[in-house]
Protein backbone atom coordinates (compact mmCIF):
# COMPACT_ATOMS: atom_id res chain seq x y z
CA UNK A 1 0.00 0.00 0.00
CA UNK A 2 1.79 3.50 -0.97
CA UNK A 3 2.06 5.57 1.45
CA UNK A 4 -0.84 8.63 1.46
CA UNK A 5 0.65 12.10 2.77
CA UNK A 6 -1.10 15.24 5.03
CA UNK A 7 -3.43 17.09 2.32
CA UNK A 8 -0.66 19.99 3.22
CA UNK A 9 1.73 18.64 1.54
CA UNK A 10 0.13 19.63 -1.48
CA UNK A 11 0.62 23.33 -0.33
CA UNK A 12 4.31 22.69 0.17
CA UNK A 13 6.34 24.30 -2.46
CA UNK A 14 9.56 23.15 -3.40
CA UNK A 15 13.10 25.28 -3.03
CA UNK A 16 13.78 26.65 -6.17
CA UNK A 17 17.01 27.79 -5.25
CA UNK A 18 18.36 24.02 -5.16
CA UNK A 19 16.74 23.14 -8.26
CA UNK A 20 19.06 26.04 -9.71
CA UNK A 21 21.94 24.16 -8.09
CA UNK A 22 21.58 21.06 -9.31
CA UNK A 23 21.38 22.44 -12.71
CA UNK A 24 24.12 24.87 -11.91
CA UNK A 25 26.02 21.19 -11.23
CA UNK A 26 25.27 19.53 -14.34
CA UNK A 27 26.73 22.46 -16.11
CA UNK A 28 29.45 22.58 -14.08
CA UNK A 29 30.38 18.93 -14.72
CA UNK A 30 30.07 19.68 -19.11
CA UNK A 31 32.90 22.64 -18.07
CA UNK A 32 31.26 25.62 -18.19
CA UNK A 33 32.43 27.95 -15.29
CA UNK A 34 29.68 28.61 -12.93
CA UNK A 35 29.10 31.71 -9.87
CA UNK A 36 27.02 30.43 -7.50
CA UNK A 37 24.14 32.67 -6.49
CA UNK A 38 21.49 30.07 -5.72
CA UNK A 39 21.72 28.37 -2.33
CA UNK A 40 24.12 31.20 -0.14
CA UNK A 41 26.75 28.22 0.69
CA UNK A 42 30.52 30.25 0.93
CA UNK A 43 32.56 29.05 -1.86
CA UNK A 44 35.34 28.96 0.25
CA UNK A 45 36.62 26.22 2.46
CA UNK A 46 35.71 26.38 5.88
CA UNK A 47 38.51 28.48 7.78
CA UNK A 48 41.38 27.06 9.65
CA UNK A 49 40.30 28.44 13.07
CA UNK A 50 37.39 27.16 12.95
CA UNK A 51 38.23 23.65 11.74
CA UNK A 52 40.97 23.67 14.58
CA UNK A 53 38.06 24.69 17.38
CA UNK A 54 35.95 22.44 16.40
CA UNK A 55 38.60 19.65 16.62
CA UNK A 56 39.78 20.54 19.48
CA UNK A 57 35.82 20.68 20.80
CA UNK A 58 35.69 17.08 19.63
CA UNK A 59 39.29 16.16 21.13
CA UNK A 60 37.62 18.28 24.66
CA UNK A 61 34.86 15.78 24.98
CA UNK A 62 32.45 18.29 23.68
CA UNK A 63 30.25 15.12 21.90
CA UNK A 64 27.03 15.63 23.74
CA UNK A 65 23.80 16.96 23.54
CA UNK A 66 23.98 20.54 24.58
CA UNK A 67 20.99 22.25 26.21
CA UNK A 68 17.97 22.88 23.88
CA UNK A 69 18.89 26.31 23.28
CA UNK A 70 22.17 26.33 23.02
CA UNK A 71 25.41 26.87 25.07
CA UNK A 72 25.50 29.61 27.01
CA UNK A 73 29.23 31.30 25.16
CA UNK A 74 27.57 31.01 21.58
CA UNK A 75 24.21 32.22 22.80
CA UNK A 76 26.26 35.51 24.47
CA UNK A 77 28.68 36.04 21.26
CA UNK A 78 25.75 35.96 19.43
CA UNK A 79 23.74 38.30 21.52
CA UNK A 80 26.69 40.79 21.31
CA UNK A 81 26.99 40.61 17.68
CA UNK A 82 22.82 41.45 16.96
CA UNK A 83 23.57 44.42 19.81
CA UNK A 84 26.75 45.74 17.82
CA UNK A 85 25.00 45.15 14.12
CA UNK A 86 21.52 45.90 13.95
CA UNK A 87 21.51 48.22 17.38
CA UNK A 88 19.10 46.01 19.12
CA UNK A 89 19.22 44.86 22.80
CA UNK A 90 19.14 41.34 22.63
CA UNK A 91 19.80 39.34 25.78
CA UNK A 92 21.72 35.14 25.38
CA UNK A 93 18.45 33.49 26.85
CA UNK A 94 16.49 35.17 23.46
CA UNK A 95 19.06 33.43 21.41
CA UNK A 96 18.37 30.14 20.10
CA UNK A 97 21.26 28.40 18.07
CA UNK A 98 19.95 25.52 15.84
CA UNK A 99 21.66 24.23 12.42
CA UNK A 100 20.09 26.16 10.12
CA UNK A 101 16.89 28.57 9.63
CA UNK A 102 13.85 26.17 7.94
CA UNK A 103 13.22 24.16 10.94
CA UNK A 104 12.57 27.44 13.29
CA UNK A 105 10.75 28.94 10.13
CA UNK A 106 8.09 26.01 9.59
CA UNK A 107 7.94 26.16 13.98
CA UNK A 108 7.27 29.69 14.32
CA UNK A 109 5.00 29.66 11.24
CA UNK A 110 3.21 26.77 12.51
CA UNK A 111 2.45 28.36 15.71
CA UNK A 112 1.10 32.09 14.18
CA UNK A 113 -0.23 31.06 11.23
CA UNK A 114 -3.76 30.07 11.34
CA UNK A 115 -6.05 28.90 8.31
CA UNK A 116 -6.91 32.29 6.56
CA UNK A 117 -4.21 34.20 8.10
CA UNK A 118 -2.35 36.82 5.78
CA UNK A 119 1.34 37.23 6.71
CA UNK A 120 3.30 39.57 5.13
CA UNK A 121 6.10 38.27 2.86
CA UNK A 122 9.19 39.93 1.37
CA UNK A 123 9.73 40.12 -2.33
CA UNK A 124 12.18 39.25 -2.70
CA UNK A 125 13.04 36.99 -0.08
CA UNK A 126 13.78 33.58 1.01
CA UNK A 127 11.74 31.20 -0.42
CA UNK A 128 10.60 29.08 2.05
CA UNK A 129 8.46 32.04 3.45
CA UNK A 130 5.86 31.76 0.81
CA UNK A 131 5.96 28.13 1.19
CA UNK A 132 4.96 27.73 5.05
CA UNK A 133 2.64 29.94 5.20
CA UNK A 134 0.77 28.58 2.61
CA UNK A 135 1.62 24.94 3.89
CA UNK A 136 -0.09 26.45 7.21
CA UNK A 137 -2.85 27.34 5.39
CA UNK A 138 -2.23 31.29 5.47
CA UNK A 139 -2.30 33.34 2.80
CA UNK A 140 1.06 35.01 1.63
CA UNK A 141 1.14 39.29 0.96
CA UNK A 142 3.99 39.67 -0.83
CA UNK A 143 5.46 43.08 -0.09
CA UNK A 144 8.04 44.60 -2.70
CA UNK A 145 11.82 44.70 -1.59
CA UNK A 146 13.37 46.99 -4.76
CA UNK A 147 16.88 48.28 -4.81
CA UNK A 148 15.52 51.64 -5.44
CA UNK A 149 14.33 51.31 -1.89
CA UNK A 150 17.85 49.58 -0.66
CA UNK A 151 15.81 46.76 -0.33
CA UNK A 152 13.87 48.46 2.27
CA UNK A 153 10.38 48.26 3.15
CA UNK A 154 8.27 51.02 1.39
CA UNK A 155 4.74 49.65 0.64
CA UNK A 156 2.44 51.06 3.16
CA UNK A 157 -0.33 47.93 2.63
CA UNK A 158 -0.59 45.85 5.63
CA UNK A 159 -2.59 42.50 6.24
CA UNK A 160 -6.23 42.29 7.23
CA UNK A 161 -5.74 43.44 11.60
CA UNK A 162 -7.88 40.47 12.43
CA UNK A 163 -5.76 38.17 10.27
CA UNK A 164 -2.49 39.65 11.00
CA UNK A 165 1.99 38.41 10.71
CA UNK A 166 4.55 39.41 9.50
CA UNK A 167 7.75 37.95 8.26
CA UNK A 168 10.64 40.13 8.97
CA UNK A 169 14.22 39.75 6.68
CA UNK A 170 17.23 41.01 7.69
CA UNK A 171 20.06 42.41 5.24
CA UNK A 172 22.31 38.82 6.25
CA UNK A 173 21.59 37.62 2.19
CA UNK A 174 22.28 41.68 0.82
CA UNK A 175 24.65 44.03 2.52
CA UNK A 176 23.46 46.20 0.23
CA UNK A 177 20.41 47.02 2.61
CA UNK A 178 22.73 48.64 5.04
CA UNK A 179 22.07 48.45 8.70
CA UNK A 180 19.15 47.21 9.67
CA UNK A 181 18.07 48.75 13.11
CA UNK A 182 16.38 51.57 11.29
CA UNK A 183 14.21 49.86 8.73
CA UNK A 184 13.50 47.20 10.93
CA UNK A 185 12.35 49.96 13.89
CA UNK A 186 10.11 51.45 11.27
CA UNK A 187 8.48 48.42 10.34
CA UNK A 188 7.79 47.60 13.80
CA UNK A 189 6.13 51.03 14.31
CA UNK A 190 4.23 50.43 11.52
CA UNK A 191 3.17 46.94 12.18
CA UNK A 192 1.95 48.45 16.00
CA UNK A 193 0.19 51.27 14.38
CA UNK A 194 -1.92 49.01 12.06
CA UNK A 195 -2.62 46.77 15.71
CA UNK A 196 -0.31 44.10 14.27
């Protein structure tokens, strides 16, 4: 008997950015020289000091599971970095450290989005936003990110206040969006003016 999947899985999109890499690959292997753009892996080796730390970790006896959110060092250093770059007071018990972003992103979206729930999207923007919220059953806004705008947040439309998210990208993927206290404070205001 085949196995029959959640009707939601029919809402799941798939990650166009790795289709793009696989046929990125294939035309790689013919010879053609290829810039990656698709899937934001460096394409550079991972740096001596961090292989040597994270030998040494191993060689330390640090082969565990670590508490749910995280050790306490990486959870400050990480705190202190969003306080330096983006300007925002972030204490280490708000910081959660987990290998990679699409596991927290289906959670969180899971847990706001309801059936019929608009969320704001970026547009540009990762994906997998689109994706899980409609997965959820929510209903994507895309908002416009242009570069005439530094990528910044301009359109003044806002989601339905009794069906009401947001989901909020950083500059990480495009520097080019300079810091992003400032935009991000301003969405924020916005997003509490409209009861969001």
């Amino acid at each position: 008997m085949p196995l029959k999947l959640a009707h939601r899985m029919e809402n799941l999109g798939t990650e166009t950015a790795f289709e793009v890499l696989a046929k990125a690959r294939k035309l790689e292997a013919q010879g053609k020289n290829i810039v990656h753009l698709e899937i934001g892996e460096p394409d550079f080796p991972t740096p001596p000091n961090i292989v040597e730390a994270a030998q040494k970790a191993i060689r330390d006896g640090f082969t565990h599971y670590t508490p749910a959110g995280g050790l306490m060092p990486a959870r400050q250093a990480v705190a202190d970095w969003i306080r330096r770059t983006y300007e925002v007071d972030v204490q280490p018990e708000q910081v959660v450290m987990v290998p990679g972003s699409k596991n927290v992103l289906l959670f969180t979206i899971l847990a706001l989005i309801d059936e019929g729930t608009e969320a704001i999207v970026p547009d540009p923007g990762y994906p997998i936003y689109e994706s899980l919220v409609t997965m959820a059953g929510g209903k994507a806004v895309p908002i416009a990110l242009r570069e005439r705008n530094d990528f910044r947040h301009r359109d003044q439309r806002a989601p339905q206040p009794d069906r009401r998210r947001a989901v909020a990208q950083g500059p990480g993927s495009d520097r080019r969006a300079g810091p992003a206290s400032r935009p991000l404070r301003a969405l924020r205001r916005g997003l509490r003016a409209d009861h969001l």
